[in-house]
Structure formats: structure tokens, C-alpha cells
PDB file of N, CA and C in Angstrom:
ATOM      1  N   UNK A   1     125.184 127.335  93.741  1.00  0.00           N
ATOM      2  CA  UNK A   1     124.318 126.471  92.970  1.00  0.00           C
ATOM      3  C   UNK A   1     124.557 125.033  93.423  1.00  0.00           C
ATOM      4  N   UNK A   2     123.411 124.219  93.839  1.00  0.00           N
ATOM      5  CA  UNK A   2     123.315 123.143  94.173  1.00  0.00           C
ATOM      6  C   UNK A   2     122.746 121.832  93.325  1.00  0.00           C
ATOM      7  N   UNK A   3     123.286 120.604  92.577  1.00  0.00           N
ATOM      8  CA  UNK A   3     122.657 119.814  92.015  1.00  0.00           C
ATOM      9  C   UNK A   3     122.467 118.496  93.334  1.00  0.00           C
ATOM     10  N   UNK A   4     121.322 118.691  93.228  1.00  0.00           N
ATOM     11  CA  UNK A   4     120.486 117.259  93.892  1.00  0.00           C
ATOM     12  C   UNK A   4     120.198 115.894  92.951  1.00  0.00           C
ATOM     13  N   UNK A   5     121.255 115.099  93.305  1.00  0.00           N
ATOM     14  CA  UNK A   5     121.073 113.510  92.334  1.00  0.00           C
ATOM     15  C   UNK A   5     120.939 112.654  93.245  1.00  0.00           C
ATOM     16  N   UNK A   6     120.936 111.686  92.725  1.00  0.00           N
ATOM     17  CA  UNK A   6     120.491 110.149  93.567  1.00  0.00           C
ATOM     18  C   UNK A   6     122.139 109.508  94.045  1.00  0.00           C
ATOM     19  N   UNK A   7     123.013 109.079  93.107  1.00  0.00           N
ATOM     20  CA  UNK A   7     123.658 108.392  93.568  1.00  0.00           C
ATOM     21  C   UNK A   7     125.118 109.302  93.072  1.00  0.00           C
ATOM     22  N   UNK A   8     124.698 109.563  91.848  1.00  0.00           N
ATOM     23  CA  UNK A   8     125.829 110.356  90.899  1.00  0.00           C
ATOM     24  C   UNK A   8     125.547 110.961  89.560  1.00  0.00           C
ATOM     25  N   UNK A   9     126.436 111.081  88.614  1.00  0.00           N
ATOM     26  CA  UNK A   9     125.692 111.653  87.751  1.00  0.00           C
ATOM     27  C   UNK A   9     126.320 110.676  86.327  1.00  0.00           C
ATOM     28  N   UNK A  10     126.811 109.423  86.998  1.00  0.00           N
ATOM     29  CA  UNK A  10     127.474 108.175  85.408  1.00  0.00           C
ATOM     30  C   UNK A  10     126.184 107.587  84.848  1.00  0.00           C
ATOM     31  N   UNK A  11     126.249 107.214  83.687  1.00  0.00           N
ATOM     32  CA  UNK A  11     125.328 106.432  83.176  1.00  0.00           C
ATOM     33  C   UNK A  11     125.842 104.696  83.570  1.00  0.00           C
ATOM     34  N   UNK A  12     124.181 104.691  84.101  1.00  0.00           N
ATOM     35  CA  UNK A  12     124.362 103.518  84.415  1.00  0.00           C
ATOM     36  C   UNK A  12     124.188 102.153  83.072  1.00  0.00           C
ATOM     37  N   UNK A  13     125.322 101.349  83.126  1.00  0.00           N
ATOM     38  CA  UNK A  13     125.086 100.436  81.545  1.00  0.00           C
ATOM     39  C   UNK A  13     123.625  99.687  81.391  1.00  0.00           C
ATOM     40  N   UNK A  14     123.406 100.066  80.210  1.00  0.00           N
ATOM     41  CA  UNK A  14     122.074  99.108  79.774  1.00  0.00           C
ATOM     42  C   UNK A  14     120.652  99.998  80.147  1.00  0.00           C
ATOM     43  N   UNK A  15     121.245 101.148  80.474  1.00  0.00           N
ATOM     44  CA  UNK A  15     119.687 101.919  81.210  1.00  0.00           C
ATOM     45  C   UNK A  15     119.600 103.226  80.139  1.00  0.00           C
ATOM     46  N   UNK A  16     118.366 103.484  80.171  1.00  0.00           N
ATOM     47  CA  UNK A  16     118.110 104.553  79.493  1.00  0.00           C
ATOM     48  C   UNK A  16     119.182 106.124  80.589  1.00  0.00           C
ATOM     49  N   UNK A  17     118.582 107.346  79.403  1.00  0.00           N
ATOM     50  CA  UNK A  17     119.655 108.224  79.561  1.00  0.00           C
ATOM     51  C   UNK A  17     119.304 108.363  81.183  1.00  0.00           C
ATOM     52  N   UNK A  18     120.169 108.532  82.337  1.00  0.00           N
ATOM     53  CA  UNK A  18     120.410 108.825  83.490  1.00  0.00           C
ATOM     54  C   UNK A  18     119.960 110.509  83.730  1.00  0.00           C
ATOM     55  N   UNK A  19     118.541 110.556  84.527  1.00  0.00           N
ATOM     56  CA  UNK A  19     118.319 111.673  84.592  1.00  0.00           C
ATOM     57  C   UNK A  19     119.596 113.015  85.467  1.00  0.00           C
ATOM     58  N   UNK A  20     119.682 112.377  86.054  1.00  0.00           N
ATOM     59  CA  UNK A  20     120.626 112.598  87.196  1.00  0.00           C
ATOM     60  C   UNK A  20     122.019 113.645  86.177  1.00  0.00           C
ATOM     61  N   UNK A  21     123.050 112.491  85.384  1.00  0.00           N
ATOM     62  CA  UNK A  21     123.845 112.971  84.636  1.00  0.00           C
ATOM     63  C   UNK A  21     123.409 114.280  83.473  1.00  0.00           C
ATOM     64  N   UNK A  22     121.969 113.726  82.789  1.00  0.00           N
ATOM     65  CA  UNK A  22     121.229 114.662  81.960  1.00  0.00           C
ATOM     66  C   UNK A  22     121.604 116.175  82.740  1.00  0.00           C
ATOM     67  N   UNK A  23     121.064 116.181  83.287  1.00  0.00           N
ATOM     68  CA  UNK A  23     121.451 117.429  84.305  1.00  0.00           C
ATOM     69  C   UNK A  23     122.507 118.403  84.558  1.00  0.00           C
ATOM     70  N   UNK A  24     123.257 117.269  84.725  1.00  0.00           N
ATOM     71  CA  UNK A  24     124.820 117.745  85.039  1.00  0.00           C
ATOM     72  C   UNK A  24     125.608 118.151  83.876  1.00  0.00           C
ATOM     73  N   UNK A  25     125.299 117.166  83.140  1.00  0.00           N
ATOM     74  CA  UNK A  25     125.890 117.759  81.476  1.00  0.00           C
ATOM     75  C   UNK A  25     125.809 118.872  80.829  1.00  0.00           C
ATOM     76  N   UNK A  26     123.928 119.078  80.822  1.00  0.00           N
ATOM     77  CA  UNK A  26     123.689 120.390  80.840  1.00  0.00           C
ATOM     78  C   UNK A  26     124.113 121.356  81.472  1.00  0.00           C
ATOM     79  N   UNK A  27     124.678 121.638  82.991  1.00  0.00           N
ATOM     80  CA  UNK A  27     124.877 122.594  83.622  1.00  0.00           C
ATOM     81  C   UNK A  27     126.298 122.366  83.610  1.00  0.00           C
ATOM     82  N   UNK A  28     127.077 121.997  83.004  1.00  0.00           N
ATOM     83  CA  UNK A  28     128.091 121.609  82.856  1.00  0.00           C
ATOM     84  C   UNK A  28     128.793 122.303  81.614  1.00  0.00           C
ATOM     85  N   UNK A  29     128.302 121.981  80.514  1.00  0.00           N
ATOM     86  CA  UNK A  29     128.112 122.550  79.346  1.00  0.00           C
ATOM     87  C   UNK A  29     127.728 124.010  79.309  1.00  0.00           C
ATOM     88  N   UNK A  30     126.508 124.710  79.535  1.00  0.00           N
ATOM     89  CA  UNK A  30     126.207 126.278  80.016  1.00  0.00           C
ATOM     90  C   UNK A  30     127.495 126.506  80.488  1.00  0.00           C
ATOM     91  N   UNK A  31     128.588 125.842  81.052  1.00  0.00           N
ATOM     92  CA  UNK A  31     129.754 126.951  81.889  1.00  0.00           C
ATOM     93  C   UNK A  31     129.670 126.918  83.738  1.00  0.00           C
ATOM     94  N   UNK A  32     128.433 125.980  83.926  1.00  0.00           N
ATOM     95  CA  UNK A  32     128.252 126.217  85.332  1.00  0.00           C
ATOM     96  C   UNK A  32     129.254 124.792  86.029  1.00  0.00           C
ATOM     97  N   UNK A  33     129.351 124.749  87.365  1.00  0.00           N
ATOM     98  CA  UNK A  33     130.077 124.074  88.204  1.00  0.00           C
ATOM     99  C   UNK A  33     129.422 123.488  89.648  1.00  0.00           C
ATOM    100  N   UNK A  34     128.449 122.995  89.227  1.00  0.00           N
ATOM    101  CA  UNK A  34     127.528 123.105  90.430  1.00  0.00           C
ATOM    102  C   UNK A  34     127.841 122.005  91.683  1.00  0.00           C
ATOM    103  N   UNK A  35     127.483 122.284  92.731  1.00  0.00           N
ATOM    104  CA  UNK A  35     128.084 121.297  94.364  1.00  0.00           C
ATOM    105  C   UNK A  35     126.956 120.556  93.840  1.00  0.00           C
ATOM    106  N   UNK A  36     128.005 119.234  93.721  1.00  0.00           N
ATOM    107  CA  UNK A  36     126.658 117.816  93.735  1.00  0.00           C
ATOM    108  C   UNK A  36     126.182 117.417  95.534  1.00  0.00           C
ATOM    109  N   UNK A  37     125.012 117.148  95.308  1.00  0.00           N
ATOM    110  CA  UNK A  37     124.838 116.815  96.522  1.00  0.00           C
ATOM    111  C   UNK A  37     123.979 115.346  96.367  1.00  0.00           C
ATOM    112  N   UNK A  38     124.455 114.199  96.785  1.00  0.00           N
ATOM    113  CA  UNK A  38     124.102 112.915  96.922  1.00  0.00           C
ATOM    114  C   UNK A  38     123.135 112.314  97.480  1.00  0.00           C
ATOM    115  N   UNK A  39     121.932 112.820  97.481  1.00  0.00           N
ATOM    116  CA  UNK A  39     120.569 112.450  98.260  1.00  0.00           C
ATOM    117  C   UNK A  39     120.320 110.773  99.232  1.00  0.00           C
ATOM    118  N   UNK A  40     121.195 109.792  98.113  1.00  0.00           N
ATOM    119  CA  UNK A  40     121.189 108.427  98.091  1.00  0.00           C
ATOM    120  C   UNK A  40     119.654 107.977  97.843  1.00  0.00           C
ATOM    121  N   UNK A  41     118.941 106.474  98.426  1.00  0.00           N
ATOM    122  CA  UNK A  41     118.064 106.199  98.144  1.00  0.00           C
ATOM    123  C   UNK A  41     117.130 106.324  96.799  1.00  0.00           C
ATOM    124  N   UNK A  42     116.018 105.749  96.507  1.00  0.00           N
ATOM    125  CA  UNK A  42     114.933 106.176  95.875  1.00  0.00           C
ATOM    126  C   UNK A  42     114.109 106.909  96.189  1.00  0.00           C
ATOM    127  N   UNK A  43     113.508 107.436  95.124  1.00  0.00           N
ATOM    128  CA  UNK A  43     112.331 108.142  95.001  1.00  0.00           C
ATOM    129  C   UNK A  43     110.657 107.266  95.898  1.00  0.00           C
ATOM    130  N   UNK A  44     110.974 106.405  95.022  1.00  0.00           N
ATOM    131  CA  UNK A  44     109.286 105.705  95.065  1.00  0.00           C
ATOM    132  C   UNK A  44     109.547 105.185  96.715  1.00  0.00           C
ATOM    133  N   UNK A  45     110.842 105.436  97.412  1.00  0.00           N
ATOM    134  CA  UNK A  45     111.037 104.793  98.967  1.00  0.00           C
ATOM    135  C   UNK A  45     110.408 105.735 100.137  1.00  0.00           C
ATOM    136  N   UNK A  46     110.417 105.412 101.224  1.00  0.00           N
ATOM    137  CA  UNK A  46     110.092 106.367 102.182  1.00  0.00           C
ATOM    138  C   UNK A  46     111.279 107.716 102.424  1.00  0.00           C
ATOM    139  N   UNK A  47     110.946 108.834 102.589  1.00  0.00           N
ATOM    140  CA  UNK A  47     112.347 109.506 102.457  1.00  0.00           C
ATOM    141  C   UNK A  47     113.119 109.499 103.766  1.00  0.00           C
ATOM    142  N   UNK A  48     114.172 108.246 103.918  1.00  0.00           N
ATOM    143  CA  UNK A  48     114.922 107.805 104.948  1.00  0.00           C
ATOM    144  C   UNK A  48     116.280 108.461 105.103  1.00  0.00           C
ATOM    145  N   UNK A  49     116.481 109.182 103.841  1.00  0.00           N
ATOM    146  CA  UNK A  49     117.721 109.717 104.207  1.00  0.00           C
ATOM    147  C   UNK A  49     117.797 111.357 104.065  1.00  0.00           C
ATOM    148  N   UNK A  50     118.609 111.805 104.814  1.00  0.00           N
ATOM    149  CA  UNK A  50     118.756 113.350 105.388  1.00  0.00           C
ATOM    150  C   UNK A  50     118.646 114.141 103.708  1.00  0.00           C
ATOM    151  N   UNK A  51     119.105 113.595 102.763  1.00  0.00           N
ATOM    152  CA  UNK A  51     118.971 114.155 101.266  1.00  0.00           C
ATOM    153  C   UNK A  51     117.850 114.062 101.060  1.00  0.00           C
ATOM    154  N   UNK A  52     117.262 113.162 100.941  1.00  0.00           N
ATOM    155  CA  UNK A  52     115.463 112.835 100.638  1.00  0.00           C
ATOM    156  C   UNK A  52     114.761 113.700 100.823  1.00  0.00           C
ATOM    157  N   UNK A  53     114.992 114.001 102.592  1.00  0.00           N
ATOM    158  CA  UNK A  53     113.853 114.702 102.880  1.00  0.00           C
ATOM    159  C   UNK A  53     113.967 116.259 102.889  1.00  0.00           C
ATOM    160  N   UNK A  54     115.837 116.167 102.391  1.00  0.00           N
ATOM    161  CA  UNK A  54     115.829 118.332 102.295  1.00  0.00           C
ATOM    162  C   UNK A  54     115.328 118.853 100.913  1.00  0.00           C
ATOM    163  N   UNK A  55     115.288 117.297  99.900  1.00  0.00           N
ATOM    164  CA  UNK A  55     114.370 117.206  98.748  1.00  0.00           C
ATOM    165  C   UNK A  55     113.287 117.487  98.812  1.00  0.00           C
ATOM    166  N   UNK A  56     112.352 117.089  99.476  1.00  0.00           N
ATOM    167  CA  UNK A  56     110.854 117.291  99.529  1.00  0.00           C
ATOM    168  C   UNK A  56     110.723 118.614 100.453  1.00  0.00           C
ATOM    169  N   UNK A  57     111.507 118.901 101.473  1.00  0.00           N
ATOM    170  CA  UNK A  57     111.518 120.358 101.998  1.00  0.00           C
ATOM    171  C   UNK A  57     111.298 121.021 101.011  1.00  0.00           C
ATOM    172  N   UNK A  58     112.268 120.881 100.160  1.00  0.00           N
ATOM    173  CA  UNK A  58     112.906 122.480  99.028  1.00  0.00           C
ATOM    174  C   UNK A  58     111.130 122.272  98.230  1.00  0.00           C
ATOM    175  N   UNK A  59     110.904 121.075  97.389  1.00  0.00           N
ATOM    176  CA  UNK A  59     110.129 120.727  96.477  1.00  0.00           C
ATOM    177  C   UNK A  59     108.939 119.894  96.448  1.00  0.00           C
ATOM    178  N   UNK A  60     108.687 119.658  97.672  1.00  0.00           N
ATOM    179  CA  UNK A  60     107.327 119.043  98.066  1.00  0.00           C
ATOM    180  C   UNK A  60     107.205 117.132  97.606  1.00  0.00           C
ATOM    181  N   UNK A  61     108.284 117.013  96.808  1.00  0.00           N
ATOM    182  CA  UNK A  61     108.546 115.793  96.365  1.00  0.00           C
ATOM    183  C   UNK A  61     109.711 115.031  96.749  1.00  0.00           C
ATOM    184  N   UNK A  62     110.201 113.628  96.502  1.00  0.00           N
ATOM    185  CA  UNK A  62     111.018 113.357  96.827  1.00  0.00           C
ATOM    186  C   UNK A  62     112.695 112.890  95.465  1.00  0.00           C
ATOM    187  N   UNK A  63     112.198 113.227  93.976  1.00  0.00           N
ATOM    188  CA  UNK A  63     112.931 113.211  92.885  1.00  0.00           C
ATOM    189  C   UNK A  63     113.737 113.889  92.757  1.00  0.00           C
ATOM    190  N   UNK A  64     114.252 113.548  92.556  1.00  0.00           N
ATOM    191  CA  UNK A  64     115.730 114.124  91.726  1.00  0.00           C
ATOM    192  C   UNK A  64     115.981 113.298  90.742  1.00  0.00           C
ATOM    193  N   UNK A  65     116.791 114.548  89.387  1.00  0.00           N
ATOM    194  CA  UNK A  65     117.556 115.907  90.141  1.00  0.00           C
ATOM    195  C   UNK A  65     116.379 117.114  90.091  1.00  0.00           C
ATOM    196  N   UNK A  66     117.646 117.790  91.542  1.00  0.00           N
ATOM    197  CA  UNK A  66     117.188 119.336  91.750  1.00  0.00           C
ATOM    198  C   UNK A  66     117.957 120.138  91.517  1.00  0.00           C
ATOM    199  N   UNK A  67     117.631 121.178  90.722  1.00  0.00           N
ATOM    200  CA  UNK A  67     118.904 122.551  90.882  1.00  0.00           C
ATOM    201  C   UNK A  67     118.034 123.510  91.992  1.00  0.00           C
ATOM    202  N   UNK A  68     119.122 124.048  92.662  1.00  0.00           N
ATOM    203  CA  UNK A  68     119.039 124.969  93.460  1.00  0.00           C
ATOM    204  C   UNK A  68     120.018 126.049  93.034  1.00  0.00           C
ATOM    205  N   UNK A  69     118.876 127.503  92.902  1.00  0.00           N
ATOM    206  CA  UNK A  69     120.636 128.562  92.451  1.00  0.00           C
ATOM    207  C   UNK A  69     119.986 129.386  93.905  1.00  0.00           C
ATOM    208  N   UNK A  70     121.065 130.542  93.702  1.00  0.00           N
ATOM    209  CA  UNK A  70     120.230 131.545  94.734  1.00  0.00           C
ATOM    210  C   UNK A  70     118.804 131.998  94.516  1.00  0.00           C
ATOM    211  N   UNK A  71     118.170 132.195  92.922  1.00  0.00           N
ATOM    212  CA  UNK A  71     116.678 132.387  92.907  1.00  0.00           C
ATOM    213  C   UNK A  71     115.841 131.513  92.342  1.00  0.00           C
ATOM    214  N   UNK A  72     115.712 130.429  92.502  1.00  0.00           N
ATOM    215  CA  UNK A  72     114.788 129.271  92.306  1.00  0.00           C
ATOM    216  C   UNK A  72     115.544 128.159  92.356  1.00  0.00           C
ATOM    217  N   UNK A  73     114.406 127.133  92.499  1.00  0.00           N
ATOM    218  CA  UNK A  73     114.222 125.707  92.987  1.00  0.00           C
ATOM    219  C   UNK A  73     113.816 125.110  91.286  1.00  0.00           C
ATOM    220  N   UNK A  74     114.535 124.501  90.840  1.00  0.00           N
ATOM    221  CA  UNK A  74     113.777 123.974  89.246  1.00  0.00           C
ATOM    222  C   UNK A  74     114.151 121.994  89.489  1.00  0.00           C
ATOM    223  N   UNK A  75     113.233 121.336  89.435  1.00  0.00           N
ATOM    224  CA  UNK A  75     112.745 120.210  89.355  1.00  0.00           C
ATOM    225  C   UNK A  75     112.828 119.671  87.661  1.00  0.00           C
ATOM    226  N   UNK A  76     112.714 118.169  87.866  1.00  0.00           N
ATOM    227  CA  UNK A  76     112.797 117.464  86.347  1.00  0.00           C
ATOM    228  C   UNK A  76     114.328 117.580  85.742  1.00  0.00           C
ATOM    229  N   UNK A  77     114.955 116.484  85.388  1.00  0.00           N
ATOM    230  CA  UNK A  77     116.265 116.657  84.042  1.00  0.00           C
ATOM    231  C   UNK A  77     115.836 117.692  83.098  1.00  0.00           C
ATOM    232  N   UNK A  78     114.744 117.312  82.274  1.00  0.00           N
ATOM    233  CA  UNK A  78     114.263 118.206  81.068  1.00  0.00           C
ATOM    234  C   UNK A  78     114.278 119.545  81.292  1.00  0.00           C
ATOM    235  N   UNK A  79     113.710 120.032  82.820  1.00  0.00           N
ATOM    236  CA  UNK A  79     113.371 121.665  82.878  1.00  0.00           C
ATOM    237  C   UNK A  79     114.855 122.007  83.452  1.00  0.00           C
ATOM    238  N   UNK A  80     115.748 121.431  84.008  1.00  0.00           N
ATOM    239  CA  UNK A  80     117.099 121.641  84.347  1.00  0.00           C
ATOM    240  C   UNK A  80     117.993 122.123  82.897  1.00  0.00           C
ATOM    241  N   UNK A  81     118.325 121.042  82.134  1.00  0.00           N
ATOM    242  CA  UNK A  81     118.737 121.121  80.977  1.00  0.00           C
ATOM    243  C   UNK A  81     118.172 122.254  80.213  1.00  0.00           C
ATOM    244  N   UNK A  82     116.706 122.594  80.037  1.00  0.00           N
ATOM    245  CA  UNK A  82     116.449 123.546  79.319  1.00  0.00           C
ATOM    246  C   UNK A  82     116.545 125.097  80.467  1.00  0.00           C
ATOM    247  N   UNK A  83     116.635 124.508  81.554  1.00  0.00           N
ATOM    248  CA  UNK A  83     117.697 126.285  82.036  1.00  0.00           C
ATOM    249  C   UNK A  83     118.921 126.397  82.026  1.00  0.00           C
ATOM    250  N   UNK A  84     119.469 125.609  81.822  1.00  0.00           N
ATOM    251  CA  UNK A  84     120.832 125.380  81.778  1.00  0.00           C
ATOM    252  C   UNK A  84     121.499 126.450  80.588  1.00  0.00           C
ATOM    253  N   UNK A  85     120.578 125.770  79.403  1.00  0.00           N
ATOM    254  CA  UNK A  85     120.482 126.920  77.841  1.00  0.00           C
ATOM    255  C   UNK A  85     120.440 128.241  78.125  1.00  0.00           C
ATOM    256  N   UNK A  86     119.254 128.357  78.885  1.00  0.00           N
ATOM    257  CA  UNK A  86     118.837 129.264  79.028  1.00  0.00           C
ATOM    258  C   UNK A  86     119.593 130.293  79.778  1.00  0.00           C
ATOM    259  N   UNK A  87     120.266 129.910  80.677  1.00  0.00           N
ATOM    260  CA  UNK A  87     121.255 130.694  81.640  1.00  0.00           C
ATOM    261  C   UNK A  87     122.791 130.346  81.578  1.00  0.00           C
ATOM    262  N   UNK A  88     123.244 130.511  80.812  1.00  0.00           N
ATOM    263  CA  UNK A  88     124.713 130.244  80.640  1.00  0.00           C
ATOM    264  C   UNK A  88     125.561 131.315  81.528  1.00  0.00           C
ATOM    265  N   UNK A  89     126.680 130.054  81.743  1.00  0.00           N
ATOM    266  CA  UNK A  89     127.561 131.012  83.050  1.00  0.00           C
ATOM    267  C   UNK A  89     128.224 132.287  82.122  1.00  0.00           C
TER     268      UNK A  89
END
């Protein structure tokens, strides 16, 4: 199982909730242990870095986070977190 974030998964001060961490918490919480993988860059940027673009490979987009397990690709914090529930280790 693979989590795809931007930089990490801390909340950054003064910012709303960090999709990135949202994620991790959740799959964290379920019991899971997932390989972070560090995409770097933005979204709204050209996808310049080797993470970016194995992002938009997997998902046609360039956002994160991504979970990757062995049977699906799930996109968005929200739909992460709510599989997370859903699939406990």
C-alpha cells in the first residue's frame, strides 16, 4: 500500500485541515502502515517532478493524496479516509 502526498503528512500552522495528513490519519487509525511517497511540487504546477507525473499515470490527474493498495487506485482525502473505515487492517 502506497500513500501519495505532496510534501508530508504535518499540518501546516494557520491552514485549514491538511489533505495530505487527513489521509494518513485515517489509514493510520484503520491499523494500516502505508509507504509514504513524496510527490513534492503542486498540483495547479506543470507536473515537473518524477512523483507528479507517476500521479497522473496512476490517475489521470496531478493531486494528491493517492492511495494505492494492490486492487485500486482511490483519489481525494475524503474518499481515502472513508476507505480507510471501510477496510480496516
Amino acid at each position: 500500500m502506497k500513500l501519495y502526498v505532496c510534501w508530508g503528512t504535518f499540518q501546516v500552522p494557520g491552514v485549514r485541515a491538511h489533505p495530505c495528513r487527513l489521509a494518513h490519519e485515517a489509514l493510520v487509525a484503520a491499523g494500516h502502515a502505508p509507504e509514504l511517497v513524496k510527490v513534492h511540487g503542486a498540483g495547479v504546477l506543470p507536473d515537473m517532478t518524477r512523483g507528479r507525473r507517476e500521479v497522473k499515470r496512476l490517475t489521470g490527474q496531478s493531486w494528491v493524496p493517492v492511495l494505492v493498495t494492490d486492487d485500486e487506485v482511490v483519489t481525494d482525502s475524503a474518499r481515502i479516509v472513508a476507505w480507510a473505515r471501510a477496510h480496516p487492517a
